[in-house]
C-alpha atoms as a PDB file:
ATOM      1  CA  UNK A   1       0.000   0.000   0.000  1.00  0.00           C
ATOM      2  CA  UNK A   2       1.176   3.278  -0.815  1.00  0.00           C
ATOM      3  CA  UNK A   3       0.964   5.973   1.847  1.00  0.00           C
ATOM      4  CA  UNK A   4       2.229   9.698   1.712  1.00  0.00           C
ATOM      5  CA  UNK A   5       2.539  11.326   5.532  1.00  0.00           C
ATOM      6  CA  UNK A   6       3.077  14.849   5.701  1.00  0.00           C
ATOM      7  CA  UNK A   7       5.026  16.802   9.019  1.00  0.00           C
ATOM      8  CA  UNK A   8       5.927  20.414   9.451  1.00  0.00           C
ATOM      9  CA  UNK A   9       2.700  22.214   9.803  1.00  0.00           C
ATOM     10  CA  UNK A  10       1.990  24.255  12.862  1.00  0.00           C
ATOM     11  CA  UNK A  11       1.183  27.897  13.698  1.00  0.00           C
ATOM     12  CA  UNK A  12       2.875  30.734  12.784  1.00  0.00           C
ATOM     13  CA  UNK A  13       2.852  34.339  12.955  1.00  0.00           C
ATOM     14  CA  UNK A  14       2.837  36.718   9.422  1.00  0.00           C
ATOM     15  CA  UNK A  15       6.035  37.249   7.902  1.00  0.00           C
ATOM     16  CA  UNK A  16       7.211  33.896   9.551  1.00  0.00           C
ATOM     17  CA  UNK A  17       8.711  30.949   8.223  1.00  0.00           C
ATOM     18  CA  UNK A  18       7.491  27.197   8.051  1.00  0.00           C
ATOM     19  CA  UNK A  19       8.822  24.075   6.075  1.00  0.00           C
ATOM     20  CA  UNK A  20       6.507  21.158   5.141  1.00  0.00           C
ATOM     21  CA  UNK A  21       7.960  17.398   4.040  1.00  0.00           C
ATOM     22  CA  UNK A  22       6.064  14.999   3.266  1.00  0.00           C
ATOM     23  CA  UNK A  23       7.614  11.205   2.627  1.00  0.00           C
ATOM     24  CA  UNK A  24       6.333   8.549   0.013  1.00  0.00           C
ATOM     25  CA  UNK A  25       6.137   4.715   0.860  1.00  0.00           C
ATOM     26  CA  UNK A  26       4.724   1.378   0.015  1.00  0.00           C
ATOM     27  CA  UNK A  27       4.856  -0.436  -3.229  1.00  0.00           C
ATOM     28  CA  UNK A  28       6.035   2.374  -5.286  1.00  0.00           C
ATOM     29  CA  UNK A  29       7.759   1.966  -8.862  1.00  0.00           C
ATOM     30  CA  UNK A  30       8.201   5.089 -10.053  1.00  0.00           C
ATOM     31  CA  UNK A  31       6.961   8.804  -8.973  1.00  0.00           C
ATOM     32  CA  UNK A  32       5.820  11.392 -11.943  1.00  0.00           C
ATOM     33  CA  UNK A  33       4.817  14.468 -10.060  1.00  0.00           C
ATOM     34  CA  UNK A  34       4.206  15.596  -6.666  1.00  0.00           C
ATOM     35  CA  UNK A  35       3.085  18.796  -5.082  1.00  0.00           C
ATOM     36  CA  UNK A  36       0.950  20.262  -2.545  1.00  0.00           C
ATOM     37  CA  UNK A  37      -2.686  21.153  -2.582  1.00  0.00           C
ATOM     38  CA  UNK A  38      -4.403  23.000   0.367  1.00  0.00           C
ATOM     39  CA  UNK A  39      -7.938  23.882   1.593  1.00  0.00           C
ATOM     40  CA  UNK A  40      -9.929  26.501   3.910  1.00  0.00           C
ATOM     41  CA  UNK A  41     -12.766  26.129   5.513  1.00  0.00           C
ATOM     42  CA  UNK A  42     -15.728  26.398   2.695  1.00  0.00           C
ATOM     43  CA  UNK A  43     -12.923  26.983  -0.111  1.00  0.00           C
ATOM     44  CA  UNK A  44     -12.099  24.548  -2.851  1.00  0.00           C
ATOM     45  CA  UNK A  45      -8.889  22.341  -2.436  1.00  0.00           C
ATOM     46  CA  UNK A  46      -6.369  24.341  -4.626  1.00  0.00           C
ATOM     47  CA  UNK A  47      -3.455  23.631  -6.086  1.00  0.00           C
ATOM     48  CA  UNK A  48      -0.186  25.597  -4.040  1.00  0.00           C
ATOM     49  CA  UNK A  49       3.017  23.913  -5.765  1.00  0.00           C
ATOM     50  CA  UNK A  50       3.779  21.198  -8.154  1.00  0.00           C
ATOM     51  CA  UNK A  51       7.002  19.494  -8.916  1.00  0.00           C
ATOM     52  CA  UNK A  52       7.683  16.836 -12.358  1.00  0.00           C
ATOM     53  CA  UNK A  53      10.416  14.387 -12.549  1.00  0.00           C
ATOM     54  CA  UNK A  54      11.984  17.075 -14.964  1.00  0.00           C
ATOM     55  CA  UNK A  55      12.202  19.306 -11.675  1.00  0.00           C
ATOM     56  CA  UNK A  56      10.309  21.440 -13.834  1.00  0.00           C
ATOM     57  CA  UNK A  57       8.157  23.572 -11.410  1.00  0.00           C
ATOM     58  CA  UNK A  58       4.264  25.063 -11.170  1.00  0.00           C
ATOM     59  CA  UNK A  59       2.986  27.472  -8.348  1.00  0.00           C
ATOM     60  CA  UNK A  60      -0.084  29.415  -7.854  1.00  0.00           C
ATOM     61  CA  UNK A  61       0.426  33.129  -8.615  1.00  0.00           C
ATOM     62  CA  UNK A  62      -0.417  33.504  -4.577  1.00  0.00           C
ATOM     63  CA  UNK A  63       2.726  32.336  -3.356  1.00  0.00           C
ATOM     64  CA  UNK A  64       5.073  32.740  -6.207  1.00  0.00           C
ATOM     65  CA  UNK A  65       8.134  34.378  -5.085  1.00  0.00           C
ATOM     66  CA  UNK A  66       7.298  33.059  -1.517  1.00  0.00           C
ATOM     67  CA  UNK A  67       7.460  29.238  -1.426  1.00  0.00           C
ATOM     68  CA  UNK A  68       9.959  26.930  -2.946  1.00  0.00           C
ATOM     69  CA  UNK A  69       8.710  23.583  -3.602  1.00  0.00           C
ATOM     70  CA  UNK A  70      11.927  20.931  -3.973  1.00  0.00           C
ATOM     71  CA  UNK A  71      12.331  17.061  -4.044  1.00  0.00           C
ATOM     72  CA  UNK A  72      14.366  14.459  -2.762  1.00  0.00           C
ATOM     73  CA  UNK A  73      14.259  11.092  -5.165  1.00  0.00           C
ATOM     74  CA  UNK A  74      16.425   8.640  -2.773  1.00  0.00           C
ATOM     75  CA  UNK A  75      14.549   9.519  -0.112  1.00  0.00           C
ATOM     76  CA  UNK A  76      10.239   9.614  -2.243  1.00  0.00           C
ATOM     77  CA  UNK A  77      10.497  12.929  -0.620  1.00  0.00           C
ATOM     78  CA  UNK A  78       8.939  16.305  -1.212  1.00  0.00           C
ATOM     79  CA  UNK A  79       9.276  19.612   0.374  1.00  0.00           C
ATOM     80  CA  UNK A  80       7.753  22.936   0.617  1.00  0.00           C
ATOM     81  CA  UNK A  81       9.512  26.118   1.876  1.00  0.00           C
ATOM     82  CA  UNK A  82       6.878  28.644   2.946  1.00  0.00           C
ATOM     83  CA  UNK A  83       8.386  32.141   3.723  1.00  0.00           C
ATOM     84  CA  UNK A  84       7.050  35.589   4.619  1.00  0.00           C
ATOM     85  CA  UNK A  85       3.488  33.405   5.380  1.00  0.00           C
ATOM     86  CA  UNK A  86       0.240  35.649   5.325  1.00  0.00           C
ATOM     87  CA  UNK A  87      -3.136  34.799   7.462  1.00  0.00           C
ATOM     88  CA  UNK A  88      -4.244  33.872   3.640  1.00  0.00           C
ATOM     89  CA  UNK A  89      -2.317  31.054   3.786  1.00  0.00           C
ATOM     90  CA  UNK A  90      -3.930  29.240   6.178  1.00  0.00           C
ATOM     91  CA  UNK A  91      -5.575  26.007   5.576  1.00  0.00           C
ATOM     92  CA  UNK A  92      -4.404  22.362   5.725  1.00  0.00           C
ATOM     93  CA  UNK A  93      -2.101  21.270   3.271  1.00  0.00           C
ATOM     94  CA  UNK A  94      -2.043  17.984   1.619  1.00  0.00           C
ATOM     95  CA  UNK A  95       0.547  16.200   0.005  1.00  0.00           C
ATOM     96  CA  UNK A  96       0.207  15.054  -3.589  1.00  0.00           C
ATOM     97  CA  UNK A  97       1.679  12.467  -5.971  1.00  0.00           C
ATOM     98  CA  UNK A  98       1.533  11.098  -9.337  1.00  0.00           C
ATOM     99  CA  UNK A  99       2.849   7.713  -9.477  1.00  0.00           C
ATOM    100  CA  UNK A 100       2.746   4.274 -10.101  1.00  0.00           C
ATOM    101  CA  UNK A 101       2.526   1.130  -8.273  1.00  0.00           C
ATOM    102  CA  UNK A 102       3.473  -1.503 -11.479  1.00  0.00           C
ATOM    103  CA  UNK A 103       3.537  -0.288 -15.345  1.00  0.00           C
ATOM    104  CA  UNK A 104       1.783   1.240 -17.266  1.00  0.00           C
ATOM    105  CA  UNK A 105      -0.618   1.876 -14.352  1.00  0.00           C
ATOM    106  CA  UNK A 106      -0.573   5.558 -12.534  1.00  0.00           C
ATOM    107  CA  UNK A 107      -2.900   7.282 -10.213  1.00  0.00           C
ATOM    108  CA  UNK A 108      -3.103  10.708  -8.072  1.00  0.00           C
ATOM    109  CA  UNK A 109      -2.662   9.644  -3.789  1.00  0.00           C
ATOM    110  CA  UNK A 110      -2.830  12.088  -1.285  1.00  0.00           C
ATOM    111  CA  UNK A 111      -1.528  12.585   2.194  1.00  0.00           C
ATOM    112  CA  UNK A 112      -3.897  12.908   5.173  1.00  0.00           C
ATOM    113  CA  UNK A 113      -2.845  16.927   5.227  1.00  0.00           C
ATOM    114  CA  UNK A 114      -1.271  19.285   8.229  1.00  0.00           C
ATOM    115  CA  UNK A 115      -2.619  22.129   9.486  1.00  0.00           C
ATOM    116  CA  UNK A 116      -0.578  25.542   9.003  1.00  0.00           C
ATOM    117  CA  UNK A 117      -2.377  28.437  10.785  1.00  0.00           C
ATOM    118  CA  UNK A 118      -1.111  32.114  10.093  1.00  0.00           C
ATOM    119  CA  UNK A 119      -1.879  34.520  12.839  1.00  0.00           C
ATOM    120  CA  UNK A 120      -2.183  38.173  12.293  1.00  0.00           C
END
């Protein structure tokens, strides 16, 4: 079984720093894309940062030039460096993949999420 656990979450005030990882496991063979999604209270999941096996990256016009999504591929890692956070970006953010358990199968998984709360 494949599971993706995310850590790093917490509460923070504006301006502040937090980094989110989130780890891949299970029967994995091989990992497209992954990113992070997050979601408010009453809002749509959207889509924060993507990252391709390419390293070739995607993020919302919200927090470009504020988070830094990277990857580790030893370790089915992915991470997300949120700087100079606003109350805005609060919500709980999930962990994504694109990947496949045996060819030429692939599917979307998700993390359970972690909370990130951005005080004013």
């Amino acid at each position: 079984q494949v599971q993706l656990v995310e850590s790093g979450g917490g509460l923070v005030q504006a301006g502040g720093s937090l980094r989110l990882s989130c780890a891949a496991s299970g029967g994995i063979f091989s990992i497209n894309d992954m990113g992070w999604y997050r979601q408010a209270p009453g809002i749509q999941r959207e889509l924060v940062a993507v990252i391709s096996s390419d390293d070739a990256t995607n993020y919302a016009d919200s927090v470009k030039g504020r988070f830094t999504i990277s990857r580790d591929y030893a370790k089915k890692a992915v991470y997300l460096q949120m700087n100079s956070l606003k109350p805005e970006d609060t919500g709980v953010y999930y962990c994504y993949a694109h990947l496949s358990r045996r060819w030429p199968e692939s599917s979307d998984y998700w993390g359970q999420g972690t909370q990130v709360t951005v005080s004013s």
